[in-house]
N, C-alpha and C. Protein backbone atom coordinates (compact mmCIF):
# COMPACT_ATOMS: atom_id res chain seq x y z
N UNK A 1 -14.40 -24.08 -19.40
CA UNK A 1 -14.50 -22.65 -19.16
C UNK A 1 -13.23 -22.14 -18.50
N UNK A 2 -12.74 -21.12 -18.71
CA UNK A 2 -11.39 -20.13 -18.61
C UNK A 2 -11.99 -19.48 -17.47
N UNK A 3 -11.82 -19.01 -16.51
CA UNK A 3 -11.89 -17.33 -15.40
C UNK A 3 -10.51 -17.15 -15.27
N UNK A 4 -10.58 -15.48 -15.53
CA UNK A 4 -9.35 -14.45 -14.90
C UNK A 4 -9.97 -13.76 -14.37
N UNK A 5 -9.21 -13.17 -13.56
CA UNK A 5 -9.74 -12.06 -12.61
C UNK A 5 -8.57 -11.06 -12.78
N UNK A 6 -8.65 -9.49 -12.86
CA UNK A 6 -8.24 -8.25 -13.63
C UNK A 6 -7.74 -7.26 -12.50
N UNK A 7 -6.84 -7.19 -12.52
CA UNK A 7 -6.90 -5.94 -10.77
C UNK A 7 -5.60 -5.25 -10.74
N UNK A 8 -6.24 -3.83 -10.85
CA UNK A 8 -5.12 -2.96 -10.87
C UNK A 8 -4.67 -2.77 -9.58
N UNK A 9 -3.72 -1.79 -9.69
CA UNK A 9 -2.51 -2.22 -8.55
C UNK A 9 -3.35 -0.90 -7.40
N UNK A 10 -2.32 -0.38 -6.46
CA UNK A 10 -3.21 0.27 -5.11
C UNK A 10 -2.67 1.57 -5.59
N UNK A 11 -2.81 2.71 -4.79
CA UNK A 11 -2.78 3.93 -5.33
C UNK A 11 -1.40 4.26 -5.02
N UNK A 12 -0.80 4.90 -5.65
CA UNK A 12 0.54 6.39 -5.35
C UNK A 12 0.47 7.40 -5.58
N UNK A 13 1.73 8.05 -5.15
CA UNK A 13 1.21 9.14 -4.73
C UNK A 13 1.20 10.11 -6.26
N UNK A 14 1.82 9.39 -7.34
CA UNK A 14 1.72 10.25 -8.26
C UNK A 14 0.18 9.95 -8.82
N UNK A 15 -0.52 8.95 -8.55
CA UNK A 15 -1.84 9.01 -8.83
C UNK A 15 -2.68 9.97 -7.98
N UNK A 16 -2.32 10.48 -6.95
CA UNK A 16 -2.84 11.68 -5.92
C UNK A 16 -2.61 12.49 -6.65
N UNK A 17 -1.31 13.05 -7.81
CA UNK A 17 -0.54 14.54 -7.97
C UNK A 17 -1.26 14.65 -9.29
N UNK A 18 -2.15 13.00 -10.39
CA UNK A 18 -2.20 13.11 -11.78
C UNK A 18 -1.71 13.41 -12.53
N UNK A 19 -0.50 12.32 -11.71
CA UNK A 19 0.70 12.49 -13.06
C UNK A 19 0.70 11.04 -13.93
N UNK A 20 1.11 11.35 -15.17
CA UNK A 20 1.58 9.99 -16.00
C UNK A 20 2.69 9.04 -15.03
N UNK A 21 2.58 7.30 -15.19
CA UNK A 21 3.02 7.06 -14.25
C UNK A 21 3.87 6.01 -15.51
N UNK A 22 3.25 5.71 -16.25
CA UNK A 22 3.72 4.67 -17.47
C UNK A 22 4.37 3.49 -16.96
N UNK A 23 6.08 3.33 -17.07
CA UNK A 23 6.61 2.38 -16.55
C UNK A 23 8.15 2.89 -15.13
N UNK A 24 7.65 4.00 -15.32
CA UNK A 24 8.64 4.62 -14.23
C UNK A 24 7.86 3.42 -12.71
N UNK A 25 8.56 3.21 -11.79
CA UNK A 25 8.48 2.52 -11.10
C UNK A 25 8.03 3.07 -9.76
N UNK A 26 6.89 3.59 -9.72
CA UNK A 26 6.40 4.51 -8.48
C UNK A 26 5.81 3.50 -7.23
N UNK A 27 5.95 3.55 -6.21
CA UNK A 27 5.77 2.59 -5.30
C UNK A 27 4.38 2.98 -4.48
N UNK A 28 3.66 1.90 -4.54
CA UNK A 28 2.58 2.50 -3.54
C UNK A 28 2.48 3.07 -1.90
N UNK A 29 1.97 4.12 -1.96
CA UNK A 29 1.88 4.88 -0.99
C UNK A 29 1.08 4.30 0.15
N UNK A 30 0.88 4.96 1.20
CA UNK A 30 0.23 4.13 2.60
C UNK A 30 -0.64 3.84 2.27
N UNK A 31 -1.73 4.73 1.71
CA UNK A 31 -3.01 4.08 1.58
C UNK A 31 -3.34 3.18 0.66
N UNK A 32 -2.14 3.20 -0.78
CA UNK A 32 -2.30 1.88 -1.78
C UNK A 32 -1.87 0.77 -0.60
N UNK A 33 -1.10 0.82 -0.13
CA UNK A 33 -0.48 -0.37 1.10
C UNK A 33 -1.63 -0.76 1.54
N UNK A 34 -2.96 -0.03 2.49
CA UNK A 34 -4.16 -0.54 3.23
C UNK A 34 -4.60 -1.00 2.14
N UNK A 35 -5.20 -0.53 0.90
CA UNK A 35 -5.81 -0.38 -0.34
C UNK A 35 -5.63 -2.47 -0.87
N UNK A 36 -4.32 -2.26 -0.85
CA UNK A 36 -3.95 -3.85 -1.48
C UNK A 36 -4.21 -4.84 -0.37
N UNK A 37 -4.20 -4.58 1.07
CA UNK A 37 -4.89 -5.64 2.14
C UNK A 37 -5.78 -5.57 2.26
N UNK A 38 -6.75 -4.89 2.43
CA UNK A 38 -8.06 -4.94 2.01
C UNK A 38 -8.77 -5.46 0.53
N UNK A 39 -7.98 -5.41 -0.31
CA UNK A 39 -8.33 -6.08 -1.33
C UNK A 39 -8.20 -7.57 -1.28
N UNK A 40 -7.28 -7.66 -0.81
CA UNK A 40 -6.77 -9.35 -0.60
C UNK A 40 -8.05 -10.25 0.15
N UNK A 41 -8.62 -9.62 0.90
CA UNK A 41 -9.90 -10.14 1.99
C UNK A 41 -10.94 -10.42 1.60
N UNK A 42 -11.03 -10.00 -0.36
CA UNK A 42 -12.00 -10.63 -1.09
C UNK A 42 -11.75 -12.29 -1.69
N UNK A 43 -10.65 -12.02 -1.63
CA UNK A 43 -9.55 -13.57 -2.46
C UNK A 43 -9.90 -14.82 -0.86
N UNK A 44 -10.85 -15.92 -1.31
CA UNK A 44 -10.58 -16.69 -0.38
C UNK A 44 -9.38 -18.22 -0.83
N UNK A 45 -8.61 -18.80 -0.01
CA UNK A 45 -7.46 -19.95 -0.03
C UNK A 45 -8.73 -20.74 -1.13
N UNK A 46 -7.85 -21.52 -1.97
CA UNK A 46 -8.77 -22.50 -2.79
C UNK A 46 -9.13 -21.92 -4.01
N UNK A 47 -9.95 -20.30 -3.60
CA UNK A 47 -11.04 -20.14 -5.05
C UNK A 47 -10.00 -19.46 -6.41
N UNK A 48 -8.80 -19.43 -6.27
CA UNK A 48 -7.93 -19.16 -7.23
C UNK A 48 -6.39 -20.17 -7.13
N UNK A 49 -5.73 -20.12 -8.68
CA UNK A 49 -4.88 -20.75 -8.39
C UNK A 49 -3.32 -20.14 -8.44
N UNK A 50 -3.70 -19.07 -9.84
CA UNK A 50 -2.39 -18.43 -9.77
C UNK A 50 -2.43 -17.10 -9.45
N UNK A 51 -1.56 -16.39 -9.40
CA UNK A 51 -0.95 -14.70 -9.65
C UNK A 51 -0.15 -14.12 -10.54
N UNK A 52 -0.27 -13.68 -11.50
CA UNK A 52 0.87 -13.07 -12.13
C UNK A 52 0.59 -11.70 -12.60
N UNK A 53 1.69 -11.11 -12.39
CA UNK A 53 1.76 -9.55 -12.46
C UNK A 53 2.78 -9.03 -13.12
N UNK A 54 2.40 -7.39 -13.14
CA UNK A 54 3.45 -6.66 -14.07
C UNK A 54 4.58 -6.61 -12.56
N UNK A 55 5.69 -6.65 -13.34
CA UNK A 55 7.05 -6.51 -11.92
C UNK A 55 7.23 -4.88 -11.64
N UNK A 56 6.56 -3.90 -12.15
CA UNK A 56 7.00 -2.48 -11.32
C UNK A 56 6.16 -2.45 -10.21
N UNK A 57 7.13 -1.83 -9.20
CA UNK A 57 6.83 -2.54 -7.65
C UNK A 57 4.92 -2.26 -7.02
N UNK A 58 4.81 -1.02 -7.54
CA UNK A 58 3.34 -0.89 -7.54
C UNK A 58 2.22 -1.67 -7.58
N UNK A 59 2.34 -2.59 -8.95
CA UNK A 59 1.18 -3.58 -9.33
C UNK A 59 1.84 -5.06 -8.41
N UNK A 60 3.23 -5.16 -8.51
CA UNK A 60 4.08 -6.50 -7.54
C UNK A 60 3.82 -6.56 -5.93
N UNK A 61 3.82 -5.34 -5.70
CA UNK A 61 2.92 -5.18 -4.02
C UNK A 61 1.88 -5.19 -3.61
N UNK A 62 0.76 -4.63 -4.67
CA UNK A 62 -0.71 -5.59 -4.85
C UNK A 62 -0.97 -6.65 -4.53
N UNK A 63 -0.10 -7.61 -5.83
CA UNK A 63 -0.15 -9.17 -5.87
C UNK A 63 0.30 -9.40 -4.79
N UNK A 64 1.45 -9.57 -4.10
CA UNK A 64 2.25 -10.34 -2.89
C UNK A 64 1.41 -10.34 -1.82
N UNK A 65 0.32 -8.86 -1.48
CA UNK A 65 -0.64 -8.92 -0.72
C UNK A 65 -1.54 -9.55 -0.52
N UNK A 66 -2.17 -9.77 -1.93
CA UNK A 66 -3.48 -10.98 -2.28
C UNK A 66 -2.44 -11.92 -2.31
N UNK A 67 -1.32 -12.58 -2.39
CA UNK A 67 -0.69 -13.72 -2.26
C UNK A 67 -0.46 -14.64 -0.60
N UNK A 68 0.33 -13.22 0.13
CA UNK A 68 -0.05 -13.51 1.61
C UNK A 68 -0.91 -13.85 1.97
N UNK A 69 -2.72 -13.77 1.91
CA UNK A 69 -3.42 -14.03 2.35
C UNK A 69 -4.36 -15.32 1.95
N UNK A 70 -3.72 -15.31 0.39
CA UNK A 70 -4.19 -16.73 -0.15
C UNK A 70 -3.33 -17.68 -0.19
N UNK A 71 -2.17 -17.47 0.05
CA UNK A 71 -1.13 -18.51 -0.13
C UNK A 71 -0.62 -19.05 -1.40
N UNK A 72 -0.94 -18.07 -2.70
CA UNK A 72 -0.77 -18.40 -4.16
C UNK A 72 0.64 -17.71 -4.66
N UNK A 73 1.11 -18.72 -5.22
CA UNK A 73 2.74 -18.00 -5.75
C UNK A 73 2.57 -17.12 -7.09
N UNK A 74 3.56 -15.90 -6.85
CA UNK A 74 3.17 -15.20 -7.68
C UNK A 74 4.40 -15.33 -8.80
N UNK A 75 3.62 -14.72 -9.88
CA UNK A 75 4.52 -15.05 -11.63
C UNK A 75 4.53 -13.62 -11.79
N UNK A 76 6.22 -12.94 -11.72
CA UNK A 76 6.37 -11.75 -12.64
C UNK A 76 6.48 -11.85 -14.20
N UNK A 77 5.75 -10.92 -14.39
CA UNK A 77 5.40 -11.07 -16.38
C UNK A 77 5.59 -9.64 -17.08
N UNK A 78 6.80 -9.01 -17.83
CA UNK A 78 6.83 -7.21 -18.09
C UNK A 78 5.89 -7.35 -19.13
N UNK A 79 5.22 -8.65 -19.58
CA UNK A 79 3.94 -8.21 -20.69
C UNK A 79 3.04 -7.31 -20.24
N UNK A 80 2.86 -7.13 -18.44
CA UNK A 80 1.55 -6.80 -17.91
C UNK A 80 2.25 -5.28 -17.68
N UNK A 81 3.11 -4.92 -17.96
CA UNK A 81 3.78 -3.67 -17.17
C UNK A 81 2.53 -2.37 -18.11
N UNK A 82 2.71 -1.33 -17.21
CA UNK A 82 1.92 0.09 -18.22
C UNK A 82 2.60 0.07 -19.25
N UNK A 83 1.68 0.81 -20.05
CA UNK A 83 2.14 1.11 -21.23
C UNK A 83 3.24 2.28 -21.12
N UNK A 84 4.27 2.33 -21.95
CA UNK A 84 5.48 3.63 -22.11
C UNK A 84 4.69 4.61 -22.14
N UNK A 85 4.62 5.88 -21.45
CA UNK A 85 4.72 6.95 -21.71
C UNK A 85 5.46 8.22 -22.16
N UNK A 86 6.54 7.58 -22.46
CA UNK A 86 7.78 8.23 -23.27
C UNK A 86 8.29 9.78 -22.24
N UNK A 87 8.30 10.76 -22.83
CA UNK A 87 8.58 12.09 -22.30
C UNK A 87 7.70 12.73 -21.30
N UNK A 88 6.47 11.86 -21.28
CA UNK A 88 4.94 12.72 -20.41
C UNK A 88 5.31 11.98 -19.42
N UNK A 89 6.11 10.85 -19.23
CA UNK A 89 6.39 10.16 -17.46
C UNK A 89 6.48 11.36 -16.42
N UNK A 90 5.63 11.19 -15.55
CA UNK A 90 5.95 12.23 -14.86
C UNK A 90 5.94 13.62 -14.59
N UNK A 91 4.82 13.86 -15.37
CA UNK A 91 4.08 15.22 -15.74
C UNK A 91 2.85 15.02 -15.36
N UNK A 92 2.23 16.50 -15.32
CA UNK A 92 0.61 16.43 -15.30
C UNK A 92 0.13 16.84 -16.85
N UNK A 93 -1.44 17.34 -16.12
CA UNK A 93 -2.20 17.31 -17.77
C UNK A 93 -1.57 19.02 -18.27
N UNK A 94 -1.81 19.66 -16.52
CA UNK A 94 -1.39 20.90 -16.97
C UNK A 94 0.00 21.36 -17.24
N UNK A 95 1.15 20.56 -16.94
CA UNK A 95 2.61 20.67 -17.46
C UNK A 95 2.74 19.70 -18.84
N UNK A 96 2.16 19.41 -19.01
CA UNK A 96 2.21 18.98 -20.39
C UNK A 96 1.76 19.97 -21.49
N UNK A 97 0.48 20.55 -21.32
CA UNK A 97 -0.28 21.56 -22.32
C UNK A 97 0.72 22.55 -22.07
N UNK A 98 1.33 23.04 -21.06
CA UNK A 98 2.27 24.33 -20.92
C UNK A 98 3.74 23.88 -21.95
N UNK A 99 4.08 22.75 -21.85
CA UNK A 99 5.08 22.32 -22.71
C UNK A 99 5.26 22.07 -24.00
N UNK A 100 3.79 21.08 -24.19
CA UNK A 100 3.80 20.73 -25.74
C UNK A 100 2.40 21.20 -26.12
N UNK A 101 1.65 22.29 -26.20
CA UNK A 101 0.94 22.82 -26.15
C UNK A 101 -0.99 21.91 -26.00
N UNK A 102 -1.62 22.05 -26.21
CA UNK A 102 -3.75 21.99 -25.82
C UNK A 102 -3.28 20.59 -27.04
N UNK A 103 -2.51 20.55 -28.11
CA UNK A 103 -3.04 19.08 -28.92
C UNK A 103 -1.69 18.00 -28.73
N UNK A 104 -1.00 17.75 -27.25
CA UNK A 104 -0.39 17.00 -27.02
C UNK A 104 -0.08 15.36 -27.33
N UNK A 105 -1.42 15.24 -27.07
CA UNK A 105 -1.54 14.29 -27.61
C UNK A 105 -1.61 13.52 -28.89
N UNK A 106 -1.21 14.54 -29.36
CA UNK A 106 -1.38 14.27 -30.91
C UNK A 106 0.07 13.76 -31.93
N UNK A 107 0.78 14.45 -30.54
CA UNK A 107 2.43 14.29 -30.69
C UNK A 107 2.79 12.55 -30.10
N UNK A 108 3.41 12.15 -31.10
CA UNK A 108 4.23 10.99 -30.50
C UNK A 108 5.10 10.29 -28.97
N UNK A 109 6.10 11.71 -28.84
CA UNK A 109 6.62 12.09 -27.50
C UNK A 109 6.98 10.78 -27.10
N UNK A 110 7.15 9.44 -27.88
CA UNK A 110 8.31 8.93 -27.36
C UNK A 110 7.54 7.91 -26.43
N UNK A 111 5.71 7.33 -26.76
CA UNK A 111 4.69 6.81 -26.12
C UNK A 111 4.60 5.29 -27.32
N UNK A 112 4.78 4.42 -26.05
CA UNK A 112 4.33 2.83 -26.92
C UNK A 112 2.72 2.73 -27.27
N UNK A 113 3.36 2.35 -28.67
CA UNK A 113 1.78 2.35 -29.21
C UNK A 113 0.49 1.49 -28.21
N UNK A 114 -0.31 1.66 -28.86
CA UNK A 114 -1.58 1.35 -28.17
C UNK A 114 -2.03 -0.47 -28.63
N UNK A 115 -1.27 -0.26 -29.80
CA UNK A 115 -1.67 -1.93 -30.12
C UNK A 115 -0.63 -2.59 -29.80
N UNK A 116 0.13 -1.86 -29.75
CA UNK A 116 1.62 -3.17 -29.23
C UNK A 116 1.33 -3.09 -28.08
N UNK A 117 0.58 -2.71 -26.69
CA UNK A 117 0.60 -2.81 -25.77
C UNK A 117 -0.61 -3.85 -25.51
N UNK A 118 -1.86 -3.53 -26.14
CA UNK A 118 -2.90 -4.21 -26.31
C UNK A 118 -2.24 -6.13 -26.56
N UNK A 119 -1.41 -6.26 -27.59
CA UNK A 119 -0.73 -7.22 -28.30
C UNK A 119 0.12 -7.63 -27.16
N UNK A 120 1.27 -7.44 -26.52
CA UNK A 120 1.58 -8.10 -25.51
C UNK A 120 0.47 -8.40 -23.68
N UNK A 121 -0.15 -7.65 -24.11
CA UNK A 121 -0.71 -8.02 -22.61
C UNK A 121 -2.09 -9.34 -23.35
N UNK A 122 -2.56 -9.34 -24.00
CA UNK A 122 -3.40 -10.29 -24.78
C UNK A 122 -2.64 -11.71 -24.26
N UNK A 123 -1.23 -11.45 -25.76
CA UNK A 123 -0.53 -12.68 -25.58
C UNK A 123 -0.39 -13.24 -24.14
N UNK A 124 0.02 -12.51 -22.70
CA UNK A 124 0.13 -12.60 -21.54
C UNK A 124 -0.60 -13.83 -21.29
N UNK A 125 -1.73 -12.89 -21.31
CA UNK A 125 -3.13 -13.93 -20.87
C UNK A 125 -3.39 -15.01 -21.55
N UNK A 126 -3.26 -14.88 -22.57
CA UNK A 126 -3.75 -16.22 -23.46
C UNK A 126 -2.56 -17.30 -23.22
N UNK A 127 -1.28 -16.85 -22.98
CA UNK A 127 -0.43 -17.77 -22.96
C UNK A 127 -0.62 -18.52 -21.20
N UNK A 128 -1.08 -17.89 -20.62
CA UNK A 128 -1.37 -18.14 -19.52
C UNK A 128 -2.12 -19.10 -19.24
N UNK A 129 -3.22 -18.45 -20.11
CA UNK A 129 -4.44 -19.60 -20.08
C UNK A 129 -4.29 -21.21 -20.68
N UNK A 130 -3.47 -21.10 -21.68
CA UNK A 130 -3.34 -22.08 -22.71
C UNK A 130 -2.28 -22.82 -21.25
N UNK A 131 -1.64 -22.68 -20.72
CA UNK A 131 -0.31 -23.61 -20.41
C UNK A 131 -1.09 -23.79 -18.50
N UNK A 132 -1.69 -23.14 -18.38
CA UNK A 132 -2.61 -23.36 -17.04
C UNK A 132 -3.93 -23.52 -17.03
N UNK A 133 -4.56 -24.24 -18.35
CA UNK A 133 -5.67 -24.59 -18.61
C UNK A 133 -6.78 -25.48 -17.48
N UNK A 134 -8.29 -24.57 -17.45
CA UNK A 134 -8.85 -24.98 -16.36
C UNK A 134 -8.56 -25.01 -14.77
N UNK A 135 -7.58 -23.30 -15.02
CA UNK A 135 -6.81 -22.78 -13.64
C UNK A 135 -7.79 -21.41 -13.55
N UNK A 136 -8.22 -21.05 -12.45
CA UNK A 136 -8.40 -19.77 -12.43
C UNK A 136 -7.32 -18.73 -12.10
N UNK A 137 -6.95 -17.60 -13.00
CA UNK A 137 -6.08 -16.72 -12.65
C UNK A 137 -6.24 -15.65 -12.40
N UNK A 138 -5.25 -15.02 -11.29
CA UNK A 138 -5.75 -13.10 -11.39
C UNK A 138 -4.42 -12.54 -12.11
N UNK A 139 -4.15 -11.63 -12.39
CA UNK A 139 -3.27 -10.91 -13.50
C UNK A 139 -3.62 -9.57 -12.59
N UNK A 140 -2.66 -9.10 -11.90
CA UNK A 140 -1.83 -7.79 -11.56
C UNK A 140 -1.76 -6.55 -12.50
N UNK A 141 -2.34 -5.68 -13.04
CA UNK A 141 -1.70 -4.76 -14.13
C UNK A 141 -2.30 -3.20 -13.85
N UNK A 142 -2.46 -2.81 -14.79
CA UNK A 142 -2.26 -0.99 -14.56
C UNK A 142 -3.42 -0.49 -15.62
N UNK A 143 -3.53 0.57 -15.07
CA UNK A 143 -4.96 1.25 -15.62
C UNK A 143 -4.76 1.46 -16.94
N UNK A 144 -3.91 1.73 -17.89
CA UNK A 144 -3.92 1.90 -19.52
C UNK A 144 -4.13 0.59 -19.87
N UNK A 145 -3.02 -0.48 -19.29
CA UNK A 145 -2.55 -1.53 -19.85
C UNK A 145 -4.09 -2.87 -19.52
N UNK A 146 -4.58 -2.52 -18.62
CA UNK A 146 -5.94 -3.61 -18.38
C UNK A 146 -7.19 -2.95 -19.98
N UNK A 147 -7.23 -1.36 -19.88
CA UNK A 147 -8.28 -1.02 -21.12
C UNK A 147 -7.68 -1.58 -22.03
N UNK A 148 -6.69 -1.52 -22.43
CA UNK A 148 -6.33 -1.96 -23.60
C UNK A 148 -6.26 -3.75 -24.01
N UNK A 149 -5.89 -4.42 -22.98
CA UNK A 149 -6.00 -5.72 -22.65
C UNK A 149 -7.66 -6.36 -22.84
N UNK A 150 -8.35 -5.59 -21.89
CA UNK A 150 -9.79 -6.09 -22.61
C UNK A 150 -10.53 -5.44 -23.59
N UNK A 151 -9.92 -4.29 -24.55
CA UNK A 151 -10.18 -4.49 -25.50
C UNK A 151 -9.73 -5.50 -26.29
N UNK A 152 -8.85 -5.82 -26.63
CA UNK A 152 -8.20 -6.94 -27.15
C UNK A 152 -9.20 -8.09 -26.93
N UNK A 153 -9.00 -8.65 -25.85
CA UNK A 153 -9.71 -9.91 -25.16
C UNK A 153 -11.44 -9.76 -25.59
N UNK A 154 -12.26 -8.76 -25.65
CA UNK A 154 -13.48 -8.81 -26.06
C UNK A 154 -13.24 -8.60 -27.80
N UNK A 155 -12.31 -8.13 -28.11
CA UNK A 155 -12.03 -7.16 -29.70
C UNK A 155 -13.07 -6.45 -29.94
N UNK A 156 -13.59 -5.59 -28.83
CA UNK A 156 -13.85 -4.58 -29.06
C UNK A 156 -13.33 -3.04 -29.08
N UNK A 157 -13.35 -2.20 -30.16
CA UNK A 157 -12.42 -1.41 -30.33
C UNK A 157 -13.22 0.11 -29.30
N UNK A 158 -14.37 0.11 -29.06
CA UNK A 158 -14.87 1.10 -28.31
C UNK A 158 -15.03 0.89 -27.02
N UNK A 159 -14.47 -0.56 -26.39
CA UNK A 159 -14.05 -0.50 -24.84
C UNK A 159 -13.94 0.63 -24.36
N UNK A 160 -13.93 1.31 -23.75
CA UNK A 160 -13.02 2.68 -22.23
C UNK A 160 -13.19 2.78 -21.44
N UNK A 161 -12.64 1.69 -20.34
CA UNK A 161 -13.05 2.06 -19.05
C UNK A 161 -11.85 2.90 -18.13
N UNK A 162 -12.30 3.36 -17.20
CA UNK A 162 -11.21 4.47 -16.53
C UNK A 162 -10.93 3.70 -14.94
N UNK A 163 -10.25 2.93 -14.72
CA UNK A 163 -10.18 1.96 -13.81
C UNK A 163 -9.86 2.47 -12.37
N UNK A 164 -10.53 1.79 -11.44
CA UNK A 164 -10.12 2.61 -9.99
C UNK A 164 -8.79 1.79 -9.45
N UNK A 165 -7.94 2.12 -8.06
CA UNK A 165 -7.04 1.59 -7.91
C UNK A 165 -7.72 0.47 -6.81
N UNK A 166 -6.72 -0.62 -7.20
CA UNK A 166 -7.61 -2.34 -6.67
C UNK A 166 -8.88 -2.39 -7.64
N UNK A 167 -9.30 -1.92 -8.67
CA UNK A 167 -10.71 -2.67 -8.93
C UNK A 167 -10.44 -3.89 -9.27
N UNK A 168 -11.44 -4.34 -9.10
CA UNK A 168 -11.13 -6.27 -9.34
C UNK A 168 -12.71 -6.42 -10.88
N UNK A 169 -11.44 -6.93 -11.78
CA UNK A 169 -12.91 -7.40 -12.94
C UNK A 169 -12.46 -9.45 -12.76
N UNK A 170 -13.92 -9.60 -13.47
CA UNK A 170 -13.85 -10.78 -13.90
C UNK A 170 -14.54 -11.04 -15.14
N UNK A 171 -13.34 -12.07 -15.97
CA UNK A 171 -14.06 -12.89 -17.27
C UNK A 171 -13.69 -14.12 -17.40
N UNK A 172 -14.66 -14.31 -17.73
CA UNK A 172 -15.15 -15.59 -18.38
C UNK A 172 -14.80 -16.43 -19.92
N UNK A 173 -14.35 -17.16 -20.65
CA UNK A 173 -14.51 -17.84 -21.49
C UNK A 173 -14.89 -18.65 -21.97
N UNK A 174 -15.53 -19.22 -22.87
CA UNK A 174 -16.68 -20.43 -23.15
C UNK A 174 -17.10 -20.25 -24.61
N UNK A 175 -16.12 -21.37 -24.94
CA UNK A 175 -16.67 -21.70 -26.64
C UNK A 175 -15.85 -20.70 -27.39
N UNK A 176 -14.47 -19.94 -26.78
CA UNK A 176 -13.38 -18.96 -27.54
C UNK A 176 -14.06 -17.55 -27.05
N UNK A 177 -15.06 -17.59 -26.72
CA UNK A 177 -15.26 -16.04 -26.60
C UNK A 177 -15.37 -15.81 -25.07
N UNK A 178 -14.94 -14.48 -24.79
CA UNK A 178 -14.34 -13.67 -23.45
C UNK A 178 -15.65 -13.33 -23.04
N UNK A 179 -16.42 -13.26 -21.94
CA UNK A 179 -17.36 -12.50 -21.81
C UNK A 179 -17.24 -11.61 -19.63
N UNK A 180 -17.75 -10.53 -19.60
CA UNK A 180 -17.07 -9.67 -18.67
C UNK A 180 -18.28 -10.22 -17.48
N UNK A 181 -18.03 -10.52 -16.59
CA UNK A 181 -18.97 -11.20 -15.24
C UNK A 181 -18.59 -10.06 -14.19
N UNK A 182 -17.81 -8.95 -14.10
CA UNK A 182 -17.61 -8.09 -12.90
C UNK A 182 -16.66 -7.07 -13.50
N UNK A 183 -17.01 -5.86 -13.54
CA UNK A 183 -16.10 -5.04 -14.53
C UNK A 183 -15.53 -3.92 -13.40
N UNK A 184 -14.81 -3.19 -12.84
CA UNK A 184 -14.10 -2.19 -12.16
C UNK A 184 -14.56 -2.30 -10.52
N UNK A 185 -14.87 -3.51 -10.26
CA UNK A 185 -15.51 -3.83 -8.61
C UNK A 185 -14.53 -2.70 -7.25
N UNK A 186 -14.51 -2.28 -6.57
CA UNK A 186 -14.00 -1.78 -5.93
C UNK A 186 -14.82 -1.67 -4.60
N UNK A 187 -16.15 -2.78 -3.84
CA UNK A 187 -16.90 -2.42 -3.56
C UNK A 187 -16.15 -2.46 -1.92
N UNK A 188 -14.67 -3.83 -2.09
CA UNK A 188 -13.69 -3.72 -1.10
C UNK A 188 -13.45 -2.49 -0.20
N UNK A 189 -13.76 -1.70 -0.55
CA UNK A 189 -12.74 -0.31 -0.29
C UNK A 189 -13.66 0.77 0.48
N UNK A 190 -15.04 0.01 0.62
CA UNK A 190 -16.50 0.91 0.83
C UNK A 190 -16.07 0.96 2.81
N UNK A 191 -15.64 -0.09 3.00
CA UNK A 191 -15.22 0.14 4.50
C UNK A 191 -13.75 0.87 4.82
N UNK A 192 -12.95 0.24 4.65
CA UNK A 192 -11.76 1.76 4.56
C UNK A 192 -12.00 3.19 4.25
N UNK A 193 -12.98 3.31 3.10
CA UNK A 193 -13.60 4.48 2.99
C UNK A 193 -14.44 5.37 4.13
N UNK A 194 -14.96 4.54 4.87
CA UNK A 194 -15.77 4.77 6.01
C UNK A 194 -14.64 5.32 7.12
N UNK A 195 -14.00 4.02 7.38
CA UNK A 195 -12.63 4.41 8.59
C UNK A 195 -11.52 5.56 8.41
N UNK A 196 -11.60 6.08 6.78
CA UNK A 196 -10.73 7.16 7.00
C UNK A 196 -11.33 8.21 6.74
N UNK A 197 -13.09 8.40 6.90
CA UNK A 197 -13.63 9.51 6.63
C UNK A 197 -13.77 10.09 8.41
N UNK A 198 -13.81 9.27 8.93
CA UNK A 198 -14.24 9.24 10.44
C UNK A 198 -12.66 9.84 11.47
């Protein structure tokens, strides 16, 4: 049996503003900073072996966090990076419709496809798995690039999940097929939530 464990990176501030963040290199903000140590406090020494992540500093400051506290060396991998967002880097929903008008999306604008992204982050993992066989791993990555990844990994084409920042998934493999044991967990975050409502 295979386990990975799935975990997007901590928040910034362009995820506060809802802007496209793609592969522009936005750094997490204070509270992604608490966000990724507090996440780490689920990871105990022992119950994992590797780390590897996308290298834009966002999802890389995640990992190093859960690394500090478990003591696991981490593997930069640009398979895991977001997907391109071409010309929308760095826009919102509503400066986008003001620019390229209500069917934006419909336009190209200079965005890596959806299966070539699906297709390298797959390979990621699988190559991972294959050469660290009977390792448990976590994989670092970003909210387009994980939906698209486990679609791939289940091949299911009606996957969509809308991922929180730190959720932690887990899957499973057994007998070639992927199956999902913890899907967008974030339950980490229920006490920080408390301390900065107060």
């Amino acid at each position: 049996m295979t386990t990975i464990g799935l975990i997007r990176h901590g928040l910034t501030d362009w995820n506060v503003e809802r802007k496209a963040q793609g592969q522009t290199d936005v750094p997490l903000n204070e509270v992604g900073q608490r966000q990724a140590e507090v996440l780490a406090t689920r990871f105990q020494k022992g119950e994992w072996d590797l780390i590897v992540t996308s290298p834009l500093s966002r999802a890389a400051d995640t990992a190093n966090a859960v690394a500090r506290h478990t003591g696991l060396s981490v593997i930069k991998d640009v398979r895991l990076q977001e997907r391109g967002f071409g010309e929308i880097e760095g826009t919102t929903e509503l400066e986008r419709v003001k620019k390229y008008g209500e069917n934006w999306r419909k336009l190209d604008l200079g965005r890596e496809g959806t299966d070539a992204v699906t297709r390298r982050s797959v390979e990621c993992v699988e190559e991972f798995c294959k050469t660290h066989e009977g390792k448990r791993i976590l994989f670092v990555s970003h909210g387009a690039t994980l939906n698209m990844l486990i679609k791939g990994l289940l091949d299911n084409s009606h996957f969509d999940e809308r991922f929180e920042n730190t959720a932690f998934s887990i899957f499973e493999r057994t007998e070639g097929e992927w199956e999902c044991q913890l899907l967008n967990c974030t339950k980490h975050l229920d006490h920080q939530k408390e301390l900065e409502a107060k």
